[in-house]
C-alpha atoms as a PDB file:
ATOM      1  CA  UNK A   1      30.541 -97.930-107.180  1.00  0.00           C
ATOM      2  CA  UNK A   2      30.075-101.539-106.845  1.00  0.00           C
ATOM      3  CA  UNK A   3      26.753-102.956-107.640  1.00  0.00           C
ATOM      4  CA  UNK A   4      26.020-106.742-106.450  1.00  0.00           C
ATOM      5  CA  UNK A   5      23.365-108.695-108.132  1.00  0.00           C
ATOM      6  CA  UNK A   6      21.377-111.532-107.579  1.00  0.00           C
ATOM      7  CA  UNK A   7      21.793-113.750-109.529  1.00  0.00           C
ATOM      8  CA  UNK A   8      18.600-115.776-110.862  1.00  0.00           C
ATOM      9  CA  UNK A   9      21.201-119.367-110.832  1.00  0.00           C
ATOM     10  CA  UNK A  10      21.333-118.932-107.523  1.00  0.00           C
ATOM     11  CA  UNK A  11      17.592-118.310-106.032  1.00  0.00           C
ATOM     12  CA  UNK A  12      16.683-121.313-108.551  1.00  0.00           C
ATOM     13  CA  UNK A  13      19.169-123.579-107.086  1.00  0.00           C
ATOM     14  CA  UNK A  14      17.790-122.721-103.685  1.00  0.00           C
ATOM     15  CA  UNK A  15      14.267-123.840-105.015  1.00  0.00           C
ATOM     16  CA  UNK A  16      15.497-127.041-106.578  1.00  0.00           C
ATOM     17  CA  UNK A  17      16.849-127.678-103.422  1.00  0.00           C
ATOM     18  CA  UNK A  18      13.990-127.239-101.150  1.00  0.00           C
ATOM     19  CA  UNK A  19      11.618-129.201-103.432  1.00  0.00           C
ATOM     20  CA  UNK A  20      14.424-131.778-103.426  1.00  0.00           C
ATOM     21  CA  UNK A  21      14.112-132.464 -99.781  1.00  0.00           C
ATOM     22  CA  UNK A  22      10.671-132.199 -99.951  1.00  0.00           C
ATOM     23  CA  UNK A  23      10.756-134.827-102.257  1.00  0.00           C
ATOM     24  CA  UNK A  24      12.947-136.934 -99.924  1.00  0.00           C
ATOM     25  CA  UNK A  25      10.383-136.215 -96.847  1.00  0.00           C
ATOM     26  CA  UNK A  26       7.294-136.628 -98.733  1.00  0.00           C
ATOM     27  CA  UNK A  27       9.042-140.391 -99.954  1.00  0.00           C
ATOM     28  CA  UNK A  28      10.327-140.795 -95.676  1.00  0.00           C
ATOM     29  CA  UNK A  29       6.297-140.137 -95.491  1.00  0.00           C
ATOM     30  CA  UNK A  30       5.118-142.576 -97.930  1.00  0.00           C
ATOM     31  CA  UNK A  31       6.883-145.520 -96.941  1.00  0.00           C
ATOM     32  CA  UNK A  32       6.253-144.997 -93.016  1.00  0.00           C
ATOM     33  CA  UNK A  33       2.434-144.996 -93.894  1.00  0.00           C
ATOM     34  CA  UNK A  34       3.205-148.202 -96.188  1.00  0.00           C
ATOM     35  CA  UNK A  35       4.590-150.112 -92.753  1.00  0.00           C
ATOM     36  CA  UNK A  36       2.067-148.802 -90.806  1.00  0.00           C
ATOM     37  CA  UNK A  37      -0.953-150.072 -93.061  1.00  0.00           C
ATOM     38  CA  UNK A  38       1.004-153.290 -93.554  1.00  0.00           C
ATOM     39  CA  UNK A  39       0.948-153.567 -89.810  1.00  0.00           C
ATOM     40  CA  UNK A  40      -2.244-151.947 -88.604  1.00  0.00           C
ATOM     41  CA  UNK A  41      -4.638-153.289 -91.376  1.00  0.00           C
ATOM     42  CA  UNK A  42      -4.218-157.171 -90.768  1.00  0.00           C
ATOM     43  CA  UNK A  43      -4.872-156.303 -86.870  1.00  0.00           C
ATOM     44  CA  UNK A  44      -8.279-153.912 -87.544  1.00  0.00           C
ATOM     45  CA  UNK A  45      -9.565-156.487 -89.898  1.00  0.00           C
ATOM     46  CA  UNK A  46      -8.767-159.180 -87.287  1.00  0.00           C
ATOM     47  CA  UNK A  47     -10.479-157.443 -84.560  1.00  0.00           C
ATOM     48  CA  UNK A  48     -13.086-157.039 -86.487  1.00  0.00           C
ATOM     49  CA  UNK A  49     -13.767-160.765 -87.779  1.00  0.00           C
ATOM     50  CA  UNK A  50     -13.358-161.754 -84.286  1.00  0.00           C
ATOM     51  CA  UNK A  51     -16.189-158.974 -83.407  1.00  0.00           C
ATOM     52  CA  UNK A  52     -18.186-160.378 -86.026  1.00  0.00           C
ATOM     53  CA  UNK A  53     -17.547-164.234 -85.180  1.00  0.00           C
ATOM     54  CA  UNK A  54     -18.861-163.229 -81.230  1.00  0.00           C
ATOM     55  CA  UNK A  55     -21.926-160.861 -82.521  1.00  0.00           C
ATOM     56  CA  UNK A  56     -22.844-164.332 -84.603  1.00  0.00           C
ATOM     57  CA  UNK A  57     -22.531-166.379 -81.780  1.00  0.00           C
ATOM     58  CA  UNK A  58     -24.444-164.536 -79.486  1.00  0.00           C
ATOM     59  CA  UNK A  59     -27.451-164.182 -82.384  1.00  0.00           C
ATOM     60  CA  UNK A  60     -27.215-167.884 -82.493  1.00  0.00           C
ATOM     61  CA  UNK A  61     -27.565-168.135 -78.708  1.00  0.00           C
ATOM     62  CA  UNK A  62     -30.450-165.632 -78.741  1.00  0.00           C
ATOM     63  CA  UNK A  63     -32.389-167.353 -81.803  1.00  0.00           C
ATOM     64  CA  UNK A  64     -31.833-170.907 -80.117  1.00  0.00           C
ATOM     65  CA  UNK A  65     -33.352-169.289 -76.723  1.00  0.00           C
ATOM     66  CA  UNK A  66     -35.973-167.960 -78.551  1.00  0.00           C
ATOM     67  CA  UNK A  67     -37.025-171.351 -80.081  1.00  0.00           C
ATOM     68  CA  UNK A  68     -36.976-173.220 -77.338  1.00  0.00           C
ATOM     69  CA  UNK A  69     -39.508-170.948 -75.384  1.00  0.00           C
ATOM     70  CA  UNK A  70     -41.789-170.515 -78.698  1.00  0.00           C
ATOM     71  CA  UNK A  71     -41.940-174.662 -78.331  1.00  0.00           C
ATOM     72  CA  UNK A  72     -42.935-174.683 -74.821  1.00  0.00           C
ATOM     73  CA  UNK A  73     -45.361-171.903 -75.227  1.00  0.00           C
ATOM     74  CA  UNK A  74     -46.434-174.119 -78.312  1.00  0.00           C
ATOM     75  CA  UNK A  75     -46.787-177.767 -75.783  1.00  0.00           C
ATOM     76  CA  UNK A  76     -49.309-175.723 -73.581  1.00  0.00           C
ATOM     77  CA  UNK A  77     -51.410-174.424 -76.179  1.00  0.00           C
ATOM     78  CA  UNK A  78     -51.251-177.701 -77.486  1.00  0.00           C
ATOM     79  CA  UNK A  79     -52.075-179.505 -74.346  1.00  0.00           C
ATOM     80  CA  UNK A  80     -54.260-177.210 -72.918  1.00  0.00           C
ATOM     81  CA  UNK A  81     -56.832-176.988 -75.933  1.00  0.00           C
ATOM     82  CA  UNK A  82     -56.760-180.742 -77.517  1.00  0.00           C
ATOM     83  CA  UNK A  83     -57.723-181.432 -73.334  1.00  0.00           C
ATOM     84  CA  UNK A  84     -60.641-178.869 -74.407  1.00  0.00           C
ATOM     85  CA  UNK A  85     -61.498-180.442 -77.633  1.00  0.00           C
ATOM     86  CA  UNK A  86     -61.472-176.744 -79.580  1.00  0.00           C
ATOM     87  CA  UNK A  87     -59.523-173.395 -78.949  1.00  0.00           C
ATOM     88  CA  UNK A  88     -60.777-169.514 -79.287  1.00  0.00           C
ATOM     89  CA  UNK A  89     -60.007-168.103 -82.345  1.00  0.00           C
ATOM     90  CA  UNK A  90     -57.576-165.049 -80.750  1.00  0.00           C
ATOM     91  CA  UNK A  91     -55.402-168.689 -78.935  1.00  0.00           C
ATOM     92  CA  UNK A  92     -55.377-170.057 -82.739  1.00  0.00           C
ATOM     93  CA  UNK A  93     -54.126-167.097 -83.971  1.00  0.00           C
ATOM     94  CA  UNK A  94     -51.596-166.847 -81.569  1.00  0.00           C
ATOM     95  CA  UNK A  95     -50.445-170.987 -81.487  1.00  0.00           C
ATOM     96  CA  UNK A  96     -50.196-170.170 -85.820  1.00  0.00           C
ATOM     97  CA  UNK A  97     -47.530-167.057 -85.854  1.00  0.00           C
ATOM     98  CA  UNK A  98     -46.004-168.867 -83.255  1.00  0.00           C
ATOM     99  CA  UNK A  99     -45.519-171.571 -85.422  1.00  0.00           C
ATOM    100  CA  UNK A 100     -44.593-169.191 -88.325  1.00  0.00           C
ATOM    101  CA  UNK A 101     -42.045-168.025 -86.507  1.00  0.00           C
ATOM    102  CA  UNK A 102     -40.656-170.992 -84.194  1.00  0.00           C
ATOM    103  CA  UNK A 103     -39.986-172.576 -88.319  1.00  0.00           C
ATOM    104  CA  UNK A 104     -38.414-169.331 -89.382  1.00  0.00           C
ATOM    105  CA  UNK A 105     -35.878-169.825 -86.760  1.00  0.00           C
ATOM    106  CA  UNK A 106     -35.196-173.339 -87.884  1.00  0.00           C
ATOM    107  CA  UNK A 107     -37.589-175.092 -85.774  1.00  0.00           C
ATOM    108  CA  UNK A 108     -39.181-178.340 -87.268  1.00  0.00           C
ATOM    109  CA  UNK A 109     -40.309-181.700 -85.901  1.00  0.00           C
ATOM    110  CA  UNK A 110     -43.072-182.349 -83.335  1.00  0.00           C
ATOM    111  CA  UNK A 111     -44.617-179.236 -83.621  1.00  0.00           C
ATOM    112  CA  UNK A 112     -45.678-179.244 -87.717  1.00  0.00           C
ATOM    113  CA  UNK A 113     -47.702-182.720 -85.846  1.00  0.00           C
ATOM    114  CA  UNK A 114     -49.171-180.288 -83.016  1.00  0.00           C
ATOM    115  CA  UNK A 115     -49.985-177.821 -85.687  1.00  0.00           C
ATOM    116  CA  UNK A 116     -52.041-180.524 -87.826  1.00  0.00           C
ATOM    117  CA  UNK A 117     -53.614-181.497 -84.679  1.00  0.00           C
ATOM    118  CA  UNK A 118     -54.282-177.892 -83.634  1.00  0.00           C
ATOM    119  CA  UNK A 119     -55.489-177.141 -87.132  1.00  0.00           C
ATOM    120  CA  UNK A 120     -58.315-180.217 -87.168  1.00  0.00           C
ATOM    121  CA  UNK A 121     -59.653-178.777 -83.430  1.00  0.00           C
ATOM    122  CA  UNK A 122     -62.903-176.598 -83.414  1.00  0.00           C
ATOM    123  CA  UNK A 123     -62.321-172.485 -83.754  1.00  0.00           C
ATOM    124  CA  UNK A 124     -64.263-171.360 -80.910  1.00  0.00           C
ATOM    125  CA  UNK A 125     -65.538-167.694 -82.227  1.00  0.00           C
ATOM    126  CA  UNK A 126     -66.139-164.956 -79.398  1.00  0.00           C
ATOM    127  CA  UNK A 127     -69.865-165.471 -78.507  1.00  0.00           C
ATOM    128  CA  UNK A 128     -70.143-169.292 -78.024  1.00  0.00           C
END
């Protein structure tokens, strides 16, 4: 009687083979990723400088807005109370973190003159 064998060359060799093509895949694998980040990157970063560049301008927009109306606020208080000759304390208070914040923005100019002239008026307190 015949007895067949496996031979240990062979299931080796069949091994060596499948890791070689895995090999070969896992390299296909590796350099379609490569194009794709070569290609995809430059575009997401792109998108998102130009997201960036439109988020800016639109803060700019806001914090110009936001300037303006603190300075017209500013010109009535102004007008209202030098007419007056002095201003309640609670108006002060107000007319002085609106200045804070109208120069945080960037705002200079006329209104550091308003806000000497505010500053030499007469604090009315609550009772008089």
């Amino acid at each position: 009687m015949r007895r067949i064998r496996a031979e240990p060359r062979g299931f080796f060799y069949f091994i060596q083979n499948c890791a070689g093509a895995n090999r070969r895949k896992s390299e296909t694998v590796k350099e379609i990723l490569m194009q794709t980040y070569t290609i995809v990157l430059p575009v997401l970063l792109g998108y998102i400088v130009w997201i960036l560049k439109n988020q800016k301008k639109d803060r700019d927009a806001n914090s110009k807005g936001t300037m303006l109306l603190l300075r017209v606020q500013m010109i009535e208080y102004h007008a209202k109370y030098t007419k007056f000759g002095n201003i309640p304390s609670y108006a002060y208070q107000n007319f002085c973190e609106m200045y804070d914040a109208y120069h945080a923005l960037g705002g200079n100019g006329m209104v550091t003159k308003m806000k000497q002239e505010i500053d030499e008026l007469h604090i009315k307190q609550k009772g008089e």
